[in-house]
N, C-alpha and C. Protein backbone atom coordinates (compact mmCIF):
# COMPACT_ATOMS: atom_id res chain seq x y z
N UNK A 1 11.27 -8.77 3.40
CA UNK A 1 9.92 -9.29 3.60
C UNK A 1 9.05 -8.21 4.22
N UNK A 2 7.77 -8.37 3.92
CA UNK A 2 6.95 -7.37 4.62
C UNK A 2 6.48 -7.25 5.60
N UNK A 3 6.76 -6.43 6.51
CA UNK A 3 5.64 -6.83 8.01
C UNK A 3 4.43 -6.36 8.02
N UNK A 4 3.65 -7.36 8.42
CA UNK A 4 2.28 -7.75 8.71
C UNK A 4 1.80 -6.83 9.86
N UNK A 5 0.64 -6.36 10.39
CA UNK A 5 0.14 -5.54 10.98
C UNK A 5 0.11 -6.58 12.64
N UNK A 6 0.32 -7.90 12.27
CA UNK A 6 0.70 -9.29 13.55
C UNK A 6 1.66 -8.81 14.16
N UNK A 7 3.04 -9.12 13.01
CA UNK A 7 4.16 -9.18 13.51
C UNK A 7 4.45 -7.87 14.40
N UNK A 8 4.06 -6.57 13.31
CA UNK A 8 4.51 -5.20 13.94
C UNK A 8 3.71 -5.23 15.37
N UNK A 9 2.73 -5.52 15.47
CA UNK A 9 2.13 -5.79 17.08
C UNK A 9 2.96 -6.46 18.29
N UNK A 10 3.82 -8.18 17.49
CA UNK A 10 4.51 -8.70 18.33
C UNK A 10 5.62 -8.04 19.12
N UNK A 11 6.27 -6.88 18.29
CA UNK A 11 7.55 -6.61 18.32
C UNK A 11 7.07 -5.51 19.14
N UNK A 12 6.18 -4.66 18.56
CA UNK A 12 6.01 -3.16 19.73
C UNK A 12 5.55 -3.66 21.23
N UNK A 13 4.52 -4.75 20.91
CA UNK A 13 4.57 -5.73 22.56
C UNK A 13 5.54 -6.20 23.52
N UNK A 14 6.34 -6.99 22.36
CA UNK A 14 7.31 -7.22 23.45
C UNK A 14 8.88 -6.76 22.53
N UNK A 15 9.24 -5.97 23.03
CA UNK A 15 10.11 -5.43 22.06
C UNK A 15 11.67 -6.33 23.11
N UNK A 16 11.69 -6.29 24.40
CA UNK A 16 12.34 -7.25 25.37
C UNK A 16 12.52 -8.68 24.13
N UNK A 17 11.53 -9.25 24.14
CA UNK A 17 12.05 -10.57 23.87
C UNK A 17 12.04 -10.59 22.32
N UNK A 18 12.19 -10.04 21.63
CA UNK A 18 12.32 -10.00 20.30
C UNK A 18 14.27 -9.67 20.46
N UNK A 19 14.81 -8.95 21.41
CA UNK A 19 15.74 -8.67 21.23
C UNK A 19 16.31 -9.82 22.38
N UNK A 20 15.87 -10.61 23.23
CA UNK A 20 16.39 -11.58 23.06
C UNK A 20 16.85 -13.04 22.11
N UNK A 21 15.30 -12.73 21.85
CA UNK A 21 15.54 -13.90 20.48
C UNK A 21 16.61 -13.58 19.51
N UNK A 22 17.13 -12.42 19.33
CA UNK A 22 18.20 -11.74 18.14
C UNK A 22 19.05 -12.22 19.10
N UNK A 23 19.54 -12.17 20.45
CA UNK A 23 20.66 -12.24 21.17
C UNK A 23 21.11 -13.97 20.89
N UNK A 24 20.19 -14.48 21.13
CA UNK A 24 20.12 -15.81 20.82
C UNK A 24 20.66 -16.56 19.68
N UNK A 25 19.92 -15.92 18.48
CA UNK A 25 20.61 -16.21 17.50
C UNK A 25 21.96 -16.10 16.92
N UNK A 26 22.23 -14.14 17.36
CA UNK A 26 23.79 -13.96 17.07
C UNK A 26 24.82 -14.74 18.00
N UNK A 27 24.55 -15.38 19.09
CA UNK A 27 25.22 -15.99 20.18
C UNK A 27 25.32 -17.04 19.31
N UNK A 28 24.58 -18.04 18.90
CA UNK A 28 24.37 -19.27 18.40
C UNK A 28 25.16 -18.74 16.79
N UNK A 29 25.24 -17.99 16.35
CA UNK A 29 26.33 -17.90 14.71
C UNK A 29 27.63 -17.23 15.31
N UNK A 30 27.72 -17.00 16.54
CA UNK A 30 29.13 -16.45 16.98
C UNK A 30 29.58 -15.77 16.17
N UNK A 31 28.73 -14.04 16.07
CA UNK A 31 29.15 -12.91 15.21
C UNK A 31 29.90 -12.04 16.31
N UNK A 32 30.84 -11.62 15.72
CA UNK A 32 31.57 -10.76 16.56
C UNK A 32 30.11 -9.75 17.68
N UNK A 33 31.22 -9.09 18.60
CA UNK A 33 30.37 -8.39 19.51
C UNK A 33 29.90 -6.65 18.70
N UNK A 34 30.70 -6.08 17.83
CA UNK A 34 30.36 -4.70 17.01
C UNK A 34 29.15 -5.24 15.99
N UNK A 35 29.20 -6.41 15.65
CA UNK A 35 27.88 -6.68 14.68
C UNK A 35 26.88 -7.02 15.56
N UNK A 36 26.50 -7.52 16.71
CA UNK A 36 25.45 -8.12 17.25
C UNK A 36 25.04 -6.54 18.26
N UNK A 37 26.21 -5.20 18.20
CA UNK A 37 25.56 -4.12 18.93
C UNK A 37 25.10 -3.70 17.74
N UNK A 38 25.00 -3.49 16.81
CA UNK A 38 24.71 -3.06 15.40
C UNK A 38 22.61 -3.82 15.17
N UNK A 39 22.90 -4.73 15.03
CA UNK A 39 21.70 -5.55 15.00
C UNK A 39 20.83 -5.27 16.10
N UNK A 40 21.54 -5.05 17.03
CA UNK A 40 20.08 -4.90 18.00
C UNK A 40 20.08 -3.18 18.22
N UNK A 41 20.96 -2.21 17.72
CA UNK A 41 20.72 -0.92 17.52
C UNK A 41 19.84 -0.99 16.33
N UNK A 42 19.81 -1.63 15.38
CA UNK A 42 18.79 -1.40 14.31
C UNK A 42 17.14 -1.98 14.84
N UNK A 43 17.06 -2.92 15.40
CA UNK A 43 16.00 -3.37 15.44
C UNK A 43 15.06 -2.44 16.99
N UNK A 44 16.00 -1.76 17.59
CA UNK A 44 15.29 -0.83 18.65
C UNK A 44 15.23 0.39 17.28
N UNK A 45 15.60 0.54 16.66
CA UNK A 45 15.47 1.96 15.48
C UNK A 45 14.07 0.88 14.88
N UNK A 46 13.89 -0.01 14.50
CA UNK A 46 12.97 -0.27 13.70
C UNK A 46 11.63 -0.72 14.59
N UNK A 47 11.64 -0.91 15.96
CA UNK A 47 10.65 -0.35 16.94
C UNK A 47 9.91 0.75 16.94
N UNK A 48 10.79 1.36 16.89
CA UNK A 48 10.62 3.36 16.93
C UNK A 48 9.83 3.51 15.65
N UNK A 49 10.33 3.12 14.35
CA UNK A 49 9.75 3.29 13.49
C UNK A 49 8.16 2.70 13.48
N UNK A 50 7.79 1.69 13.87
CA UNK A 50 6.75 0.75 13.69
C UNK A 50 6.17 1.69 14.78
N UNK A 51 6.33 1.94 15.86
CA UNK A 51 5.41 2.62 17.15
C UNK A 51 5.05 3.86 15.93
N UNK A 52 5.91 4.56 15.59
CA UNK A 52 5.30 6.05 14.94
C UNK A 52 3.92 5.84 13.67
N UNK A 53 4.18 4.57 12.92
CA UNK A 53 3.50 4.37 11.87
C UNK A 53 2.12 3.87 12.75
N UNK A 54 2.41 3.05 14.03
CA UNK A 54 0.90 2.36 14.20
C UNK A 54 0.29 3.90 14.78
N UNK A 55 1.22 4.81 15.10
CA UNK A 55 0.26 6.04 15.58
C UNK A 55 -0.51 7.40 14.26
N UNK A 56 0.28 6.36 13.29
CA UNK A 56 -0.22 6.62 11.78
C UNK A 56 -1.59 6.29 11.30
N UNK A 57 -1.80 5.05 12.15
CA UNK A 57 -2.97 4.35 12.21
C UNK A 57 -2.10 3.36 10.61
N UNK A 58 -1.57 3.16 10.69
CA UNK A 58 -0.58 2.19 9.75
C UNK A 58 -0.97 0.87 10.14
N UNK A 59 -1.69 0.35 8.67
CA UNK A 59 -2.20 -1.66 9.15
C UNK A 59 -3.61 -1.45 9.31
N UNK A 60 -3.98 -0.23 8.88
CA UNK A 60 -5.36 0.08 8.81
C UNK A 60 -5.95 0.78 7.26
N UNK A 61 -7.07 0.33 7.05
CA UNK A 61 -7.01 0.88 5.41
C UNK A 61 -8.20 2.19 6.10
N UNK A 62 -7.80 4.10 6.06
CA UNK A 62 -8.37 4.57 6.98
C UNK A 62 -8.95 5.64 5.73
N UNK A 63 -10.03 6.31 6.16
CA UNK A 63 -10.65 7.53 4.78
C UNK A 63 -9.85 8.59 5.34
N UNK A 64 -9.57 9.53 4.39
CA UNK A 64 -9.18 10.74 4.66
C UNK A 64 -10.57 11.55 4.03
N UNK A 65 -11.11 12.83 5.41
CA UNK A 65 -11.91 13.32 5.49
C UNK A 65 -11.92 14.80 4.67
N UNK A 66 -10.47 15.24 4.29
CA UNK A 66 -10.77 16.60 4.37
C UNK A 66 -9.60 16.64 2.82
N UNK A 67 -9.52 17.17 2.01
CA UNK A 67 -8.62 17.54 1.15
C UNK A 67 -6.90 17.87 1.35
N UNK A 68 -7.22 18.71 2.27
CA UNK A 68 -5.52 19.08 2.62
C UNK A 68 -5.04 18.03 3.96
N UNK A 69 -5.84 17.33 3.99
CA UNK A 69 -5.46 15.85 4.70
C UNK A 69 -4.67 14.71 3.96
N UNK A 70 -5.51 15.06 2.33
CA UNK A 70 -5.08 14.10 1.27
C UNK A 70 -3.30 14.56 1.15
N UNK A 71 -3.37 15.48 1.21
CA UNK A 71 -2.10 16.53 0.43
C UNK A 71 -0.93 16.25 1.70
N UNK A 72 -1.23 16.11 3.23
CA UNK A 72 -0.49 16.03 4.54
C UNK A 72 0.32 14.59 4.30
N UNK A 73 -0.88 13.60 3.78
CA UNK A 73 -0.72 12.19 4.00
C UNK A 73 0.28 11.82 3.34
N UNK A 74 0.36 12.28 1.64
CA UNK A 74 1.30 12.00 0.77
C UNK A 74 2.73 12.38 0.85
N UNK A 75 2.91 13.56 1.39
CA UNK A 75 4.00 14.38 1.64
C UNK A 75 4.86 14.13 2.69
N UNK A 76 3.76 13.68 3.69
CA UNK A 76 4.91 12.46 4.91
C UNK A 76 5.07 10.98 4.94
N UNK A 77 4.09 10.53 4.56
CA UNK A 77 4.20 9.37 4.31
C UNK A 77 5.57 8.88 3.21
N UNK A 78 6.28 8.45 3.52
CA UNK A 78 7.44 7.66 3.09
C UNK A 78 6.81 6.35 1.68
N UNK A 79 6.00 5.97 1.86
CA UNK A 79 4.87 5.31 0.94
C UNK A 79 3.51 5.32 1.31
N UNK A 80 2.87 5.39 0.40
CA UNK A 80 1.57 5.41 0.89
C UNK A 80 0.38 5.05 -0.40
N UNK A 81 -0.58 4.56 -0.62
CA UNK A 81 -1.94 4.37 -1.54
C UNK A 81 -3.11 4.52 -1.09
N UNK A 82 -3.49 5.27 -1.97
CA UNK A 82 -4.61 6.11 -1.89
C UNK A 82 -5.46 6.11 -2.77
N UNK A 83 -6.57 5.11 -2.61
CA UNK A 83 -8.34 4.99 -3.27
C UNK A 83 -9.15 6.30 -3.62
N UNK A 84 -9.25 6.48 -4.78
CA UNK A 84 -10.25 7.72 -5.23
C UNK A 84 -11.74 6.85 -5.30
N UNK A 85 -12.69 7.53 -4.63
CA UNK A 85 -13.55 6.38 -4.68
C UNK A 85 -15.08 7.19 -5.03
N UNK A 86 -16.20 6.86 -5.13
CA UNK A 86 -17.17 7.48 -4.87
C UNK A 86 -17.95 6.45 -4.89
N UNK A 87 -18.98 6.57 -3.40
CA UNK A 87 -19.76 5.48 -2.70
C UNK A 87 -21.07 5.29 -3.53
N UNK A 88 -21.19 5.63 -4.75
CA UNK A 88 -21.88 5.34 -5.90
C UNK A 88 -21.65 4.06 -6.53
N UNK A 89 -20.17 3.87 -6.40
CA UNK A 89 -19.78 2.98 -7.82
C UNK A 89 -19.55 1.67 -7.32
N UNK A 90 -19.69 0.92 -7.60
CA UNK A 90 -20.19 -0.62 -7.30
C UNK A 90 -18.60 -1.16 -7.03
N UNK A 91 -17.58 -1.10 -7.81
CA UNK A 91 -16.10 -1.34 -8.18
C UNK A 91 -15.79 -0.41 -6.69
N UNK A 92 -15.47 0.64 -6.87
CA UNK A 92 -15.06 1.06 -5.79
C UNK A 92 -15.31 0.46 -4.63
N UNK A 93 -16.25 -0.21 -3.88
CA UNK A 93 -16.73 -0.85 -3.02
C UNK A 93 -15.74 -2.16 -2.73
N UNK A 94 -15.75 -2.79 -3.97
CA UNK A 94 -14.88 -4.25 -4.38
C UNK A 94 -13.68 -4.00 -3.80
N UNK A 95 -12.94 -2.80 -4.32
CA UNK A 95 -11.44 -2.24 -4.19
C UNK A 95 -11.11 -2.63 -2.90
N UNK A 96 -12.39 -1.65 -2.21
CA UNK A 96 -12.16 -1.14 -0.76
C UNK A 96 -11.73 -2.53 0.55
N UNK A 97 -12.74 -3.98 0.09
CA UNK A 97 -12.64 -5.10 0.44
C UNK A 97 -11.21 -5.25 0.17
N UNK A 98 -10.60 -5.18 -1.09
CA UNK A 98 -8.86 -5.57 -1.10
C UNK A 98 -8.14 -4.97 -0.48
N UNK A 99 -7.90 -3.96 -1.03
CA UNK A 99 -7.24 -2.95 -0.50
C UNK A 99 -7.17 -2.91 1.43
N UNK A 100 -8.06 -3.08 1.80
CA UNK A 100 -8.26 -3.34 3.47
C UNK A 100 -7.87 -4.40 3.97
N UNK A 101 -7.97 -5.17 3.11
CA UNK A 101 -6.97 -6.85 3.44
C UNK A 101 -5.55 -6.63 3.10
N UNK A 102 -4.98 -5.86 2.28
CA UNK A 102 -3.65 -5.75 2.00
C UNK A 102 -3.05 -4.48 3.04
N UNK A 103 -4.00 -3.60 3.83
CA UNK A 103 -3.60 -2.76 4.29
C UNK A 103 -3.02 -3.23 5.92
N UNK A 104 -3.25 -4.92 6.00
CA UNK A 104 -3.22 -5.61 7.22
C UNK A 104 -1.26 -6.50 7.19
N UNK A 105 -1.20 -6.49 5.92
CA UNK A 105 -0.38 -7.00 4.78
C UNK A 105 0.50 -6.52 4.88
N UNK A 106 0.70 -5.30 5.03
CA UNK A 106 2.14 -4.38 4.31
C UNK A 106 1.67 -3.09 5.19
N UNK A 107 2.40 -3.51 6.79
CA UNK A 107 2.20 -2.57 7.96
C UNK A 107 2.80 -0.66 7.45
N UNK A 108 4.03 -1.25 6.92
CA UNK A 108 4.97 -0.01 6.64
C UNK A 108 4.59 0.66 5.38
N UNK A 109 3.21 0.28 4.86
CA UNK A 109 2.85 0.91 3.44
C UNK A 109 1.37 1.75 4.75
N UNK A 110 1.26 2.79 4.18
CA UNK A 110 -0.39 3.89 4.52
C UNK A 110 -1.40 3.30 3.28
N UNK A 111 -2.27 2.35 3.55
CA UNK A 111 -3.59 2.84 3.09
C UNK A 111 -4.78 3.77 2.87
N UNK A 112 -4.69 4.42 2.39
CA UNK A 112 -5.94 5.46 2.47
C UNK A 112 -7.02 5.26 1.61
N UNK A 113 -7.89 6.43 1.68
CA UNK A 113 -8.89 6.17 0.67
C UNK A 113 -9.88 7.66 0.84
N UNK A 114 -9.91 8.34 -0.31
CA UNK A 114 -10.80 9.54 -0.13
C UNK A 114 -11.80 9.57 -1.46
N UNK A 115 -12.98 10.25 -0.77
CA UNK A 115 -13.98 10.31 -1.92
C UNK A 115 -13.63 11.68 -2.89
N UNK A 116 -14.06 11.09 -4.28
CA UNK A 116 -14.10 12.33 -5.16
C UNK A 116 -14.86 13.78 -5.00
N UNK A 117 -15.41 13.53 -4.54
CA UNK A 117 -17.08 14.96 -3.93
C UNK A 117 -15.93 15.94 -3.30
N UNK A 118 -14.53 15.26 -2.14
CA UNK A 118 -14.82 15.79 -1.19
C UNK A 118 -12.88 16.60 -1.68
N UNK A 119 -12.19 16.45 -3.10
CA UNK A 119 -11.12 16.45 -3.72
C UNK A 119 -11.10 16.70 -4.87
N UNK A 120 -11.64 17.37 -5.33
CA UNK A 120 -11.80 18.28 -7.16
C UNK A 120 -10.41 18.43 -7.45
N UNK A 121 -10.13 19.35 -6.77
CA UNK A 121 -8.68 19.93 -7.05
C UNK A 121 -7.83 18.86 -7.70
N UNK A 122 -7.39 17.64 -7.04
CA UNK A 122 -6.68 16.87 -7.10
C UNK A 122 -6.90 15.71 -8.54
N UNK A 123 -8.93 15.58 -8.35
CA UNK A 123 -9.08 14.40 -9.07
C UNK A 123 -8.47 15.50 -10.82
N UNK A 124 -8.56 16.95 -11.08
CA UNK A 124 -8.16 17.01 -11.92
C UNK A 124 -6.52 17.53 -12.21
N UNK A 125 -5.94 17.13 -11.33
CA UNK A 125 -4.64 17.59 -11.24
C UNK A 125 -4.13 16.26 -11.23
N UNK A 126 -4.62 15.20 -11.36
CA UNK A 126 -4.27 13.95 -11.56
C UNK A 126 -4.75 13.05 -12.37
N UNK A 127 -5.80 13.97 -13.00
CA UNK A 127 -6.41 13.70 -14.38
C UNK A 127 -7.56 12.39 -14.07
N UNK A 128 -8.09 12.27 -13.03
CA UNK A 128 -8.58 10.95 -13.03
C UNK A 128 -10.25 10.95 -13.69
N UNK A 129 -10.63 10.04 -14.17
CA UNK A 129 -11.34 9.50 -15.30
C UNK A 129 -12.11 8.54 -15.03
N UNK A 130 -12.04 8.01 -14.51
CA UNK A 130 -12.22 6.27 -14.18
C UNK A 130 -12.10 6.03 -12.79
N UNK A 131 -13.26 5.49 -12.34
CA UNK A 131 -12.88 4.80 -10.80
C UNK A 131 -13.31 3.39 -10.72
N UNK A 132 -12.57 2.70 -10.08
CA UNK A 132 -12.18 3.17 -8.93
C UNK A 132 -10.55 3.52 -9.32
N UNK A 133 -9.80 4.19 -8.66
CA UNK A 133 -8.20 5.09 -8.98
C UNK A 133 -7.66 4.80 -7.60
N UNK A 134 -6.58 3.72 -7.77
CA UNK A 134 -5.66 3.58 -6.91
C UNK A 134 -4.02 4.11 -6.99
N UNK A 135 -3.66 5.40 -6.68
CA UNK A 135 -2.70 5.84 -6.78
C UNK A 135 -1.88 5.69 -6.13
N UNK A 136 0.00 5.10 -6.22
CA UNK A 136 0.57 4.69 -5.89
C UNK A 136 1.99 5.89 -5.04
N UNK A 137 2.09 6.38 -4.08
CA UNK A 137 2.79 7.47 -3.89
C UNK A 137 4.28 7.21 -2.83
N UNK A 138 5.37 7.08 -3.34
CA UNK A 138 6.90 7.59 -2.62
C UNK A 138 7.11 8.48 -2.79
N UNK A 139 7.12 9.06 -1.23
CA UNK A 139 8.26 10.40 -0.89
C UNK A 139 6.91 11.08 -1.50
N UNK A 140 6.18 11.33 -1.82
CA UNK A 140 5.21 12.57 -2.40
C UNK A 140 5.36 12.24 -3.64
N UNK A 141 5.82 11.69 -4.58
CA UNK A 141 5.28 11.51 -6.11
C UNK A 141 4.71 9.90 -6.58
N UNK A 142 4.13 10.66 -7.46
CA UNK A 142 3.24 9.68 -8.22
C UNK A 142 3.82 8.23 -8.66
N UNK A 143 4.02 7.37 -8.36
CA UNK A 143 4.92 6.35 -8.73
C UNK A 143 4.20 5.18 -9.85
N UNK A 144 2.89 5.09 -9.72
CA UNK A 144 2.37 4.03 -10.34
C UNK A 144 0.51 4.61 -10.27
N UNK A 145 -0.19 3.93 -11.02
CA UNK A 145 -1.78 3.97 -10.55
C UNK A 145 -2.46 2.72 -11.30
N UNK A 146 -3.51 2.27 -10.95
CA UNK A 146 -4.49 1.32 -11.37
C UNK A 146 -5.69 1.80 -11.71
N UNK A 147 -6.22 2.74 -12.73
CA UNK A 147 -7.86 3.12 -12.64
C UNK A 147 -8.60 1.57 -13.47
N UNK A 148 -9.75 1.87 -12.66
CA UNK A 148 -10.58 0.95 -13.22
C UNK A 148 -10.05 -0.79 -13.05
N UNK A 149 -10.35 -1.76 -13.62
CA UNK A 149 -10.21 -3.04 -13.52
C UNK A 149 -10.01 -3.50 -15.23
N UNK A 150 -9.03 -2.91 -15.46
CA UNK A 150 -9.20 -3.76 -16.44
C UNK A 150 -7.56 -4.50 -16.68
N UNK A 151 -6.47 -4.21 -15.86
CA UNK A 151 -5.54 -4.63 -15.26
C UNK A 151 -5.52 -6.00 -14.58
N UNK A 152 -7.18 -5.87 -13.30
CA UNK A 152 -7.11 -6.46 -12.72
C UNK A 152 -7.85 -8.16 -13.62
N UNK A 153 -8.16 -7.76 -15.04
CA UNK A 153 -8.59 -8.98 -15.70
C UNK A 153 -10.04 -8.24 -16.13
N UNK A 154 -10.76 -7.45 -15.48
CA UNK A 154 -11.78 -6.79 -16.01
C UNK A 154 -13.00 -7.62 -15.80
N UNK A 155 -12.58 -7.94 -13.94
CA UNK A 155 -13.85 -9.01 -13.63
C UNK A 155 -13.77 -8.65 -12.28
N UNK A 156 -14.45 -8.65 -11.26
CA UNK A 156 -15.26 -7.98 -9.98
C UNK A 156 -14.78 -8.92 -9.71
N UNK A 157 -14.14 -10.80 -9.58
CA UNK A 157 -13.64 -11.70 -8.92
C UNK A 157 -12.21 -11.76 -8.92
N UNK A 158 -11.72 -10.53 -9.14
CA UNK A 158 -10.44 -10.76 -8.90
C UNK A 158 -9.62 -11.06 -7.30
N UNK A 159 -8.46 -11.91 -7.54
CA UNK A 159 -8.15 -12.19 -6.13
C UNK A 159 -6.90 -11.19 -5.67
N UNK A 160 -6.79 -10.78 -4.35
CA UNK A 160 -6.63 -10.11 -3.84
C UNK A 160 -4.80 -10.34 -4.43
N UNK A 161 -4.17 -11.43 -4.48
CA UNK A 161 -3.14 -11.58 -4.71
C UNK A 161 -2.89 -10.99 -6.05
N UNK A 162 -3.49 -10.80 -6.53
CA UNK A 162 -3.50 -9.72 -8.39
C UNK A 162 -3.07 -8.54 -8.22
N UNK A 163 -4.08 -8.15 -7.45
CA UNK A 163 -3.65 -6.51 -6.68
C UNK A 163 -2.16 -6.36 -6.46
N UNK A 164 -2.12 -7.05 -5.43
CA UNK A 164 -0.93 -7.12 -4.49
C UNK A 164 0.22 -7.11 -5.63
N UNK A 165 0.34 -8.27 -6.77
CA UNK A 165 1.00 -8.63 -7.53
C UNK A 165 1.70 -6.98 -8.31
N UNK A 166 0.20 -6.43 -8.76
CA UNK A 166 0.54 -5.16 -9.26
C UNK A 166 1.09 -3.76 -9.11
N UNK A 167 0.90 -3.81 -7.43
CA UNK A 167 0.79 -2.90 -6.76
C UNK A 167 2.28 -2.75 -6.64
N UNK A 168 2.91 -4.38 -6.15
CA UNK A 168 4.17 -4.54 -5.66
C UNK A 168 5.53 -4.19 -7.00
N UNK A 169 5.12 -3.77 -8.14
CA UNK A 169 5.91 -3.45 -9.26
C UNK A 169 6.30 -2.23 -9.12
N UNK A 170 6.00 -1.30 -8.80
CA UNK A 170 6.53 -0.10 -8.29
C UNK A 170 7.48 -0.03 -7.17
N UNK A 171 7.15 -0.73 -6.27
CA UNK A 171 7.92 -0.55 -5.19
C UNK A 171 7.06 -0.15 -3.82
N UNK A 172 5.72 0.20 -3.71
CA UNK A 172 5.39 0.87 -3.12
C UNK A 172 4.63 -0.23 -1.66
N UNK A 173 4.67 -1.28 -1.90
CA UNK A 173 4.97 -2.60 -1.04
C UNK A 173 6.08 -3.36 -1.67
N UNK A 174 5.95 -4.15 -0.53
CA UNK A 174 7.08 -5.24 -0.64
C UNK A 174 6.37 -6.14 -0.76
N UNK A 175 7.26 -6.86 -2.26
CA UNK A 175 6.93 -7.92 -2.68
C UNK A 175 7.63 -9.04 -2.90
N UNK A 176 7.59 -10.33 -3.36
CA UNK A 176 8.39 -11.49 -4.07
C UNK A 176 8.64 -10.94 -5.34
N UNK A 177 9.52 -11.79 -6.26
CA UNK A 177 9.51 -11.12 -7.52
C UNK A 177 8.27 -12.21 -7.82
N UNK A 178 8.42 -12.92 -7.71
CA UNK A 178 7.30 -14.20 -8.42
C UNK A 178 5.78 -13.25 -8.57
N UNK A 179 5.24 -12.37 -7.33
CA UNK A 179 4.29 -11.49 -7.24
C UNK A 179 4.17 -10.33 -8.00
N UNK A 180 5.77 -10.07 -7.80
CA UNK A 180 5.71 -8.46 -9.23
C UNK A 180 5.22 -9.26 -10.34
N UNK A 181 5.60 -10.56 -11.24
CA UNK A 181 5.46 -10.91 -12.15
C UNK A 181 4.60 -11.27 -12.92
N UNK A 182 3.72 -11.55 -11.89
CA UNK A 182 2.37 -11.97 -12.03
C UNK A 182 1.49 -11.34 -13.47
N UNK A 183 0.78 -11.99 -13.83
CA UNK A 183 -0.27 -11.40 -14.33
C UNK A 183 -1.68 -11.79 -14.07
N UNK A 184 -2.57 -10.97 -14.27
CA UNK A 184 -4.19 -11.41 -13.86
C UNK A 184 -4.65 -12.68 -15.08
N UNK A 185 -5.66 -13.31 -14.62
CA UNK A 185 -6.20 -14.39 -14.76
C UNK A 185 -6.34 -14.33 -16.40
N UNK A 186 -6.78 -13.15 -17.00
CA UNK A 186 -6.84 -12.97 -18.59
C UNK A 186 -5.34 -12.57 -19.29
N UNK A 187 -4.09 -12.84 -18.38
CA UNK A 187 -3.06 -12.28 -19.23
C UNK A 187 -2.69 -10.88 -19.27
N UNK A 188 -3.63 -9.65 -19.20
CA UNK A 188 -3.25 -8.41 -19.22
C UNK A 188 -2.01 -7.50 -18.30
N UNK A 189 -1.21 -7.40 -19.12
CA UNK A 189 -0.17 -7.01 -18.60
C UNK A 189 -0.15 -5.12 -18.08
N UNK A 190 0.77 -5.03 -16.96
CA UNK A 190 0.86 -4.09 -16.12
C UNK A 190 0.66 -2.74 -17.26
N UNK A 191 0.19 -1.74 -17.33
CA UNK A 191 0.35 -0.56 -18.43
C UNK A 191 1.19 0.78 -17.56
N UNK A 192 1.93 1.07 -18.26
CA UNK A 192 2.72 2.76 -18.07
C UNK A 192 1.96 3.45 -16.86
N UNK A 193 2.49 4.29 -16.09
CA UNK A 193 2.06 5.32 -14.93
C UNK A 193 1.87 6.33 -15.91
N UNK A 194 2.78 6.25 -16.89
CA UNK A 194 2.45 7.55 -18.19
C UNK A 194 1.21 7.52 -19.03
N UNK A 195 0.25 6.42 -19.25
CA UNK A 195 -0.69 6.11 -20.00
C UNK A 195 -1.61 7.14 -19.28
N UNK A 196 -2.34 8.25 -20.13
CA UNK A 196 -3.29 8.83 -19.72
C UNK A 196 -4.86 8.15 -20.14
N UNK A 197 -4.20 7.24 -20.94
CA UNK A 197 -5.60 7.18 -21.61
C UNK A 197 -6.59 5.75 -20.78
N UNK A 198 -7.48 6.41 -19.74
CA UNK A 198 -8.12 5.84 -18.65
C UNK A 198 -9.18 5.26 -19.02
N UNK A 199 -9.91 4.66 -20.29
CA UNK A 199 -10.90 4.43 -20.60
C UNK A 199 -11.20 3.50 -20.13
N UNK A 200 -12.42 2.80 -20.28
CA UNK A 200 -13.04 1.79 -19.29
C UNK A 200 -14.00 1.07 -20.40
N UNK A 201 -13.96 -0.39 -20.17
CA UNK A 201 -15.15 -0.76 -20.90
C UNK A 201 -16.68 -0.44 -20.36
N UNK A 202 -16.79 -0.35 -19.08
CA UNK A 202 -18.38 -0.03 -18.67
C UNK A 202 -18.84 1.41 -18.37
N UNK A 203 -19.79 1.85 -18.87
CA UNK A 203 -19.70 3.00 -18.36
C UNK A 203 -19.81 3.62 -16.24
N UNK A 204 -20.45 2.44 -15.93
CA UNK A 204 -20.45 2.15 -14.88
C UNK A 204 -19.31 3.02 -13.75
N UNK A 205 -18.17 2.74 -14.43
CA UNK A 205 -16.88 3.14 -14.04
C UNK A 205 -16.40 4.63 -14.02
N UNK A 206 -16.89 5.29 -15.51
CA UNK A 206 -16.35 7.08 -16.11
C UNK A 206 -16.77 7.71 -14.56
N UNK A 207 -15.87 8.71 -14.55
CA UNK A 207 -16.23 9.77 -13.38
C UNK A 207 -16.56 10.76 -14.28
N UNK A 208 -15.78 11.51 -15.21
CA UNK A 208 -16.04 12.83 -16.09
C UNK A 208 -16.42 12.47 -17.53
């Protein structure tokens, strides 16, 4: 399951009674004593982890300002998505509303978001075409992307759970399967990370 930008708060707060409540429970299923030091060695490791990410600013959907910021983010980040955007385009704007609600969603995923003006290098080293461009990144590679909306049903009312639905097929959140499975409101099914061909019905959308 995914932790929420709540939960990861509860636990770095009180990290004490979270590991009582585990004490509690393994007491109450009477698991041996090597599994219940095991369980609460993982969940002080998964403290540690959650403290480093909220100093990630992790559970926040945040801009990256500078280019070789873009390039830092991907390369440490363990997962991470990242909005190509330009504060021109009407869609991009839309994204930014989801995407910031899901970035509250899925603590252990990095939201980002950088403008095109301020990343040449990249927008053509990643061929992008179409915005708004949500690129999907583990470990530093490319795992998945969404340009444009026409995935999302190819309507500005899409609900946030569509996204999520799509996003979560890669791997790059955690999802239900019922959510990977999903499709948007018109039926259009998920397309290839290999599909170059980014076209858009509006022109609204073309970057190049």
């Amino acid at each position: 399951m995914a932790t929420t930008s709540s939960r990861a708060e509860e636990i770095l707060n009180d990290e004490a009674l979270a590991e009582e409540e585990l004490l509690d429970e393994l007491e109450n299923a009477e698991i041996p004593a090597y599994i219940r030091e095991a369980r609460l060695d993982m969940l002080k490791k998964h403290a540690v982890n959650l403290n480093e990410m909220k100093e990630k600013q992790h559970g926040q959907y945040t801009e990256i300002t500078e280019e070789k910021k873009f390039l830092d983010l991907t390369t440490t980040e363990k997962k991470c998505i990242v909005h190509f955007y330009h504060s021109d385009f009407r869609r991009c704007a839309i994204m930014d509303t989801h995407l910031e609600a899901l970035a509250t969603k899925h603590f252990e995923t990095k939201f980002a978001k950088i403008n095109v003006d301020i990343c040449k290098f990249f927008v053509e080293k990643l061929k992008i075409r179409t915005l708004p461009a949500v690129f999907c990144f583990i470990n530093g590679q490319v795992v998945d992307k969404i340009t444009g909306f026409e995935e999302l049903g190819n309507t500005d009312d899409f609900h946030t759970s569509t996204l999520n639905g799509l996003l979560g097929i890669s791997g790059v959140i955690q999802c239900t399967q019922e959510d990977k499975t999903k499709k948007t409101i018109f039926g259009f099914k998920k397309s290839s990370k290999n599909d170059d061909s980014d076209s858009c019905e509006s022109d609204e959308n073309d970057w190049n």
